[in-house]
Protein backbone atom coordinates (compact mmCIF):
# COMPACT_ATOMS: atom_id res chain seq x y z
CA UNK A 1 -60.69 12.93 -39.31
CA UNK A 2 -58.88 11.04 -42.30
CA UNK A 3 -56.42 13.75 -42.65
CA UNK A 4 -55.42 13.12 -39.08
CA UNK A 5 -55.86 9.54 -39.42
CA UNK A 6 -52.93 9.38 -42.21
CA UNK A 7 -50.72 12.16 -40.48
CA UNK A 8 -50.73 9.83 -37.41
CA UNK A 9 -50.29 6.91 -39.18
CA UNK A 10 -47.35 8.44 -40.97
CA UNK A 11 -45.48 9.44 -37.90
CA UNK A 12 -45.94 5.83 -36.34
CA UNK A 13 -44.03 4.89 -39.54
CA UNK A 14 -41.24 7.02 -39.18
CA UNK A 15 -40.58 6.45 -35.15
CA UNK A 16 -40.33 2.13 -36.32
CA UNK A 17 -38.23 3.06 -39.46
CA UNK A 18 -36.39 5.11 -36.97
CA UNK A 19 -36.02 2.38 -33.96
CA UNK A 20 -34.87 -0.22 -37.32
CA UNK A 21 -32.00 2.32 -37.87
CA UNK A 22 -31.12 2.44 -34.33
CA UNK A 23 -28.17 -0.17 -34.06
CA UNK A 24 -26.69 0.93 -36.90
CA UNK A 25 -25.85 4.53 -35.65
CA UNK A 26 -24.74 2.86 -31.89
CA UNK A 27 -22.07 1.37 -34.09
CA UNK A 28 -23.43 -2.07 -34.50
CA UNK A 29 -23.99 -3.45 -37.89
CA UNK A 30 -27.34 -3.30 -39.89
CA UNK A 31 -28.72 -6.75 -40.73
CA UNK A 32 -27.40 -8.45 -43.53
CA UNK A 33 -24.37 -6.51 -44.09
CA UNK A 34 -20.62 -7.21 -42.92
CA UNK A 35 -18.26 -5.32 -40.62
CA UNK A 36 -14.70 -5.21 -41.29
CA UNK A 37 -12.44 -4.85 -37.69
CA UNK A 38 -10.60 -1.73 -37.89
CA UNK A 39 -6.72 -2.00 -36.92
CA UNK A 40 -4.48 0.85 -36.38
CA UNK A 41 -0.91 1.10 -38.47
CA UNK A 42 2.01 0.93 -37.15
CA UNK A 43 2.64 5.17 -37.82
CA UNK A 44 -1.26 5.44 -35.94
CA UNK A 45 0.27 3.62 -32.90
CA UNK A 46 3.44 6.08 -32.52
CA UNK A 47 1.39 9.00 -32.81
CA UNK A 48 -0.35 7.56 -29.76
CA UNK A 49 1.73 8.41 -26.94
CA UNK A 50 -0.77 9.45 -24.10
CA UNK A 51 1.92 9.59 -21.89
CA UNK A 52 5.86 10.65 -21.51
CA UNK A 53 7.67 7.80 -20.38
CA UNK A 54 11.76 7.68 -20.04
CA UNK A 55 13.20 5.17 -22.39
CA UNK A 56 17.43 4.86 -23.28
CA UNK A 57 16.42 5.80 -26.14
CA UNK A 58 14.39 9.12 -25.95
CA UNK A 59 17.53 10.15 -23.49
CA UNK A 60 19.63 9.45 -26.17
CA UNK A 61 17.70 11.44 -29.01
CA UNK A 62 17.74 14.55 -26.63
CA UNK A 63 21.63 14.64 -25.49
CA UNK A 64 22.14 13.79 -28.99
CA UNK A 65 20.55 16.70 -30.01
CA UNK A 66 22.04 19.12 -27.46
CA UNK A 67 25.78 17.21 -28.28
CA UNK A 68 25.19 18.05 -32.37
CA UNK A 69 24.20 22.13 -30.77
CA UNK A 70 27.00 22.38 -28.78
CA UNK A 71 29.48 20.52 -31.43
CA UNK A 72 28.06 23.59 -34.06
CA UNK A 73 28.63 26.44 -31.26
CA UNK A 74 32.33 24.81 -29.66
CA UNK A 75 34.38 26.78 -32.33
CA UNK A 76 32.53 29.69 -31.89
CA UNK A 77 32.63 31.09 -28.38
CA UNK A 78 36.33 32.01 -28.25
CA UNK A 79 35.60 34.22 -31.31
CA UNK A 80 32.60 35.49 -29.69
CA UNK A 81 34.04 36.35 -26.38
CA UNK A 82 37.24 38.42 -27.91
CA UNK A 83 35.57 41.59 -27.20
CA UNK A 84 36.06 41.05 -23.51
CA UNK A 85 40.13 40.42 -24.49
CA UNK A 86 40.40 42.87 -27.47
CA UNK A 87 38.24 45.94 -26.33
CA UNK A 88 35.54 47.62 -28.65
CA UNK A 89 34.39 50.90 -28.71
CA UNK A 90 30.26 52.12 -27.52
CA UNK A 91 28.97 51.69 -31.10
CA UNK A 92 30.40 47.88 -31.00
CA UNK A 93 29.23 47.30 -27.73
CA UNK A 94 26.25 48.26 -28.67
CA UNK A 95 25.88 45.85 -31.66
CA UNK A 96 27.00 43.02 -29.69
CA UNK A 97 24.14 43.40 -27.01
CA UNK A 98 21.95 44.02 -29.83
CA UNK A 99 22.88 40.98 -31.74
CA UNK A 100 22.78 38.77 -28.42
CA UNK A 101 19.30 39.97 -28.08
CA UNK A 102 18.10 39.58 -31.51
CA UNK A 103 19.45 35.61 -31.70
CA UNK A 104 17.82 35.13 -28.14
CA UNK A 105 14.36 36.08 -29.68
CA UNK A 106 14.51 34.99 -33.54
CA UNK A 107 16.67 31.83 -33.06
CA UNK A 108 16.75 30.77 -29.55
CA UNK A 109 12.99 32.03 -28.64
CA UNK A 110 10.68 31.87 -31.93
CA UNK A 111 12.98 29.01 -33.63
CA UNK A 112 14.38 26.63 -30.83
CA UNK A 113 11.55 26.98 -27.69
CA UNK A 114 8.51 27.36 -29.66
CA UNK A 115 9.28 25.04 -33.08
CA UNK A 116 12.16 23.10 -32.82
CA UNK A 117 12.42 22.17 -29.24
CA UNK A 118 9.00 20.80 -28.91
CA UNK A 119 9.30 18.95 -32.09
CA UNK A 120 12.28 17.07 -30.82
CA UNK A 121 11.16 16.00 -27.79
CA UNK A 122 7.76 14.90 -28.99
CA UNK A 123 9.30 12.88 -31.81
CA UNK A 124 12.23 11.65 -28.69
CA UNK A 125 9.32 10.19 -26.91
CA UNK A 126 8.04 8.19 -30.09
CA UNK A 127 11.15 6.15 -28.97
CA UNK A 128 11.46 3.16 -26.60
CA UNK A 129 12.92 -0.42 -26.81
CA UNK A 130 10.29 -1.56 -29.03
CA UNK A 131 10.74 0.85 -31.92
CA UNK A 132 12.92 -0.02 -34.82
CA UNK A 133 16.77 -0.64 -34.51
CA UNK A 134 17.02 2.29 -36.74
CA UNK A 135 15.37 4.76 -35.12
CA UNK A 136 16.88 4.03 -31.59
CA UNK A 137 20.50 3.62 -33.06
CA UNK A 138 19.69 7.16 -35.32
CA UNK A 139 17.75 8.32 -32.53
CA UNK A 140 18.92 12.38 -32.05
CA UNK A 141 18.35 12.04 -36.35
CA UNK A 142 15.14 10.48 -35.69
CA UNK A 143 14.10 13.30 -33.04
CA UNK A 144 15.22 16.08 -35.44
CA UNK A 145 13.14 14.69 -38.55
CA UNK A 146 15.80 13.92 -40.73
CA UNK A 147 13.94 10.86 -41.45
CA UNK A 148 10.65 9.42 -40.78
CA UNK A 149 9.11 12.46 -41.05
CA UNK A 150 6.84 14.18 -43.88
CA UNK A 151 8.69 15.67 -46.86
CA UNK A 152 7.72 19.26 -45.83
CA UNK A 153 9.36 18.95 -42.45
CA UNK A 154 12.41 17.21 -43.58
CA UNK A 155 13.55 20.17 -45.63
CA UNK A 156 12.06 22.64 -42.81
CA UNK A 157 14.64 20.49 -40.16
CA UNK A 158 17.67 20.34 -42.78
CA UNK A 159 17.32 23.57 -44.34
CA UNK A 160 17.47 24.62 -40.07
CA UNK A 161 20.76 22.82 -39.58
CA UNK A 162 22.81 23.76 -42.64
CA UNK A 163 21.41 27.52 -42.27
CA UNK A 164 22.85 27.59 -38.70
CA UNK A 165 26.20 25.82 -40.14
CA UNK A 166 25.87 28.29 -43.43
CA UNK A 167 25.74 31.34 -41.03
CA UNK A 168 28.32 30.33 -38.38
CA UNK A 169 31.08 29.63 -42.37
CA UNK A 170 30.08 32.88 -43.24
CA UNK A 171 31.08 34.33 -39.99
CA UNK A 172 34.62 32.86 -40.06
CA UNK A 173 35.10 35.19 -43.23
CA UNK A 174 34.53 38.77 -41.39
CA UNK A 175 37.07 40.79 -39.87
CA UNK A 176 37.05 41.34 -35.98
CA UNK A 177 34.95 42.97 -34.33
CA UNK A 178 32.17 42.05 -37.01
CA UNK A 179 32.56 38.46 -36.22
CA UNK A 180 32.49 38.35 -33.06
CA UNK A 181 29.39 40.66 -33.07
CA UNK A 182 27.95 37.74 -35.39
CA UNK A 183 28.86 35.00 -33.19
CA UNK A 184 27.50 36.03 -30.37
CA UNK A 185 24.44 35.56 -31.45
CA UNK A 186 24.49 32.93 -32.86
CA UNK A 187 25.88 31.15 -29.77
CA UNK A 188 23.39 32.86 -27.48
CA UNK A 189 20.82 31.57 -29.91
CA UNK A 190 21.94 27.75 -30.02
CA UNK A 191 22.57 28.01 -25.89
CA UNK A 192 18.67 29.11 -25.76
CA UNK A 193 18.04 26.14 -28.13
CA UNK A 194 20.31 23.30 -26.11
CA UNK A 195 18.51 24.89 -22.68
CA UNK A 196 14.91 24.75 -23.77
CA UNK A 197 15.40 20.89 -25.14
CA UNK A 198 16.87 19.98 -21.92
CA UNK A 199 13.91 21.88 -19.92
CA UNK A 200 10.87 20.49 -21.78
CA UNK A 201 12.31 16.90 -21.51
CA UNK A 202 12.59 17.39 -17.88
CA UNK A 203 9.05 19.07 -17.69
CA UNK A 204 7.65 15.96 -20.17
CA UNK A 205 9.09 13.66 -17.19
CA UNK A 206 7.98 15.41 -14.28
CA UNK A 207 4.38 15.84 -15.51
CA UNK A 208 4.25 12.85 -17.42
CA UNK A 209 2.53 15.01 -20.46
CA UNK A 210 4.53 15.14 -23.87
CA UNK A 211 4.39 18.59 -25.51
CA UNK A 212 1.55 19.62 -27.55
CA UNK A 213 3.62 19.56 -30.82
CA UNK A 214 2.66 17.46 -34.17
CA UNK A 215 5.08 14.86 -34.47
CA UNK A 216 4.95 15.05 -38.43
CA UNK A 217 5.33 11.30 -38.82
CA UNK A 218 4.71 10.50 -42.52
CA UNK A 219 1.31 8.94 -43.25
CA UNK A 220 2.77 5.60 -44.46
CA UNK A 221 4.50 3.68 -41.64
């Protein structure tokens, strides 16, 4: 019986050592020792956003968005609809539905709806009267991540910009019908990209739900 004695006395131990530790794992503090009241940063409270909410300013961050798009595309579309003016033959027609379709998918689809678009209008809804003069007055920069933003997506959003400005410089340099082939893509591509901001704004709004997209807000505030 002494074996069983001690084995019993043993797990009467272990059941009061574990009550003791109790209020300590429920969060409360172990005797003797201090807590110290946790506070969230100011970068912790904007990624907080359990709801979308229309402000002047996210409006502002997403028409200035779609104005900087459409700015970029402006000088392209009468180059890109000279085919309709000029003629081309079935091989150019051809390339220019192929290019249209390409830009819809690799820029407009994979670039603007599923990256880009969300991004902006997560970040747009960061912004209300209370944020920084900065970021409301810089809002559509804001939105993009030209600033405020971690390093890596900084150079992802202005390496985006100055490639679609890069590509539309390069166009102006081919002959016709090769530019026009070019540019209508690329303005099929940045009218998928103005559209699907526009459309998951209004969707944020009407279902109150901002879209599932990281933010990328740097981890200092």
């Amino acid at each position: 019986l002494k074996p069983i004695s001690l084995e019993l006395a043993r797990l009467s131990a272990g059941r009061v050592a574990g009550s003791r530790r109790l209020p300590a794992q429920n969060g409360m503090a172990a005797p003797g020792r201090r807590t110290v009241p946790w506070h969230p940063t100011a970068t912790e409270q904007l990624k907080e956003v359990p709801r979308a909410r229309f402000s002047v300013a996210s409006a502002w961050a997403v028409i200035g968005v779609i104005g900087m798009l459409a700015n970029g595309m402006r000088k392209l579309v009468p180059v890109a609809l000279q085919p309709f003016s000029q003629g081309l033959g079935l091989s150019g027609w051809v390339a220019y539905a192929l290019s249209g379709a390409f830009f819809a998918y690799a820029e407009g689809y994979r670039g603007f709806q599923l990256r880009f678009s969300p991004l902006v209008v997560r970040r747009a809804f960061l912004l209300d009267a209370n944020s920084p003069a900065l970021q409301q007055a810089f809002a559509p920069a804001f939105a993009m991540a030209f600033f405020h933003a971690k390093t890596r997506r900084k150079v992802v959003a202005f390496s985006l910009i100055f490639g679609i400005f890069g590509l539309a410089a390069t166009a102006k340099r081919l002959p016709y019908p090769y530019r026009s082939i070019l540019d209508v893509g690329v303005c099929v591509g940045l009218t998928w990209g103005m559209a699907s901001v526009a459309a998951i704004y209004v969707q944020s709004l009407r279902t109150g739900r901002v879209p599932n997209a990281d933010p990328c807000l740097p981890s200092e505030p």
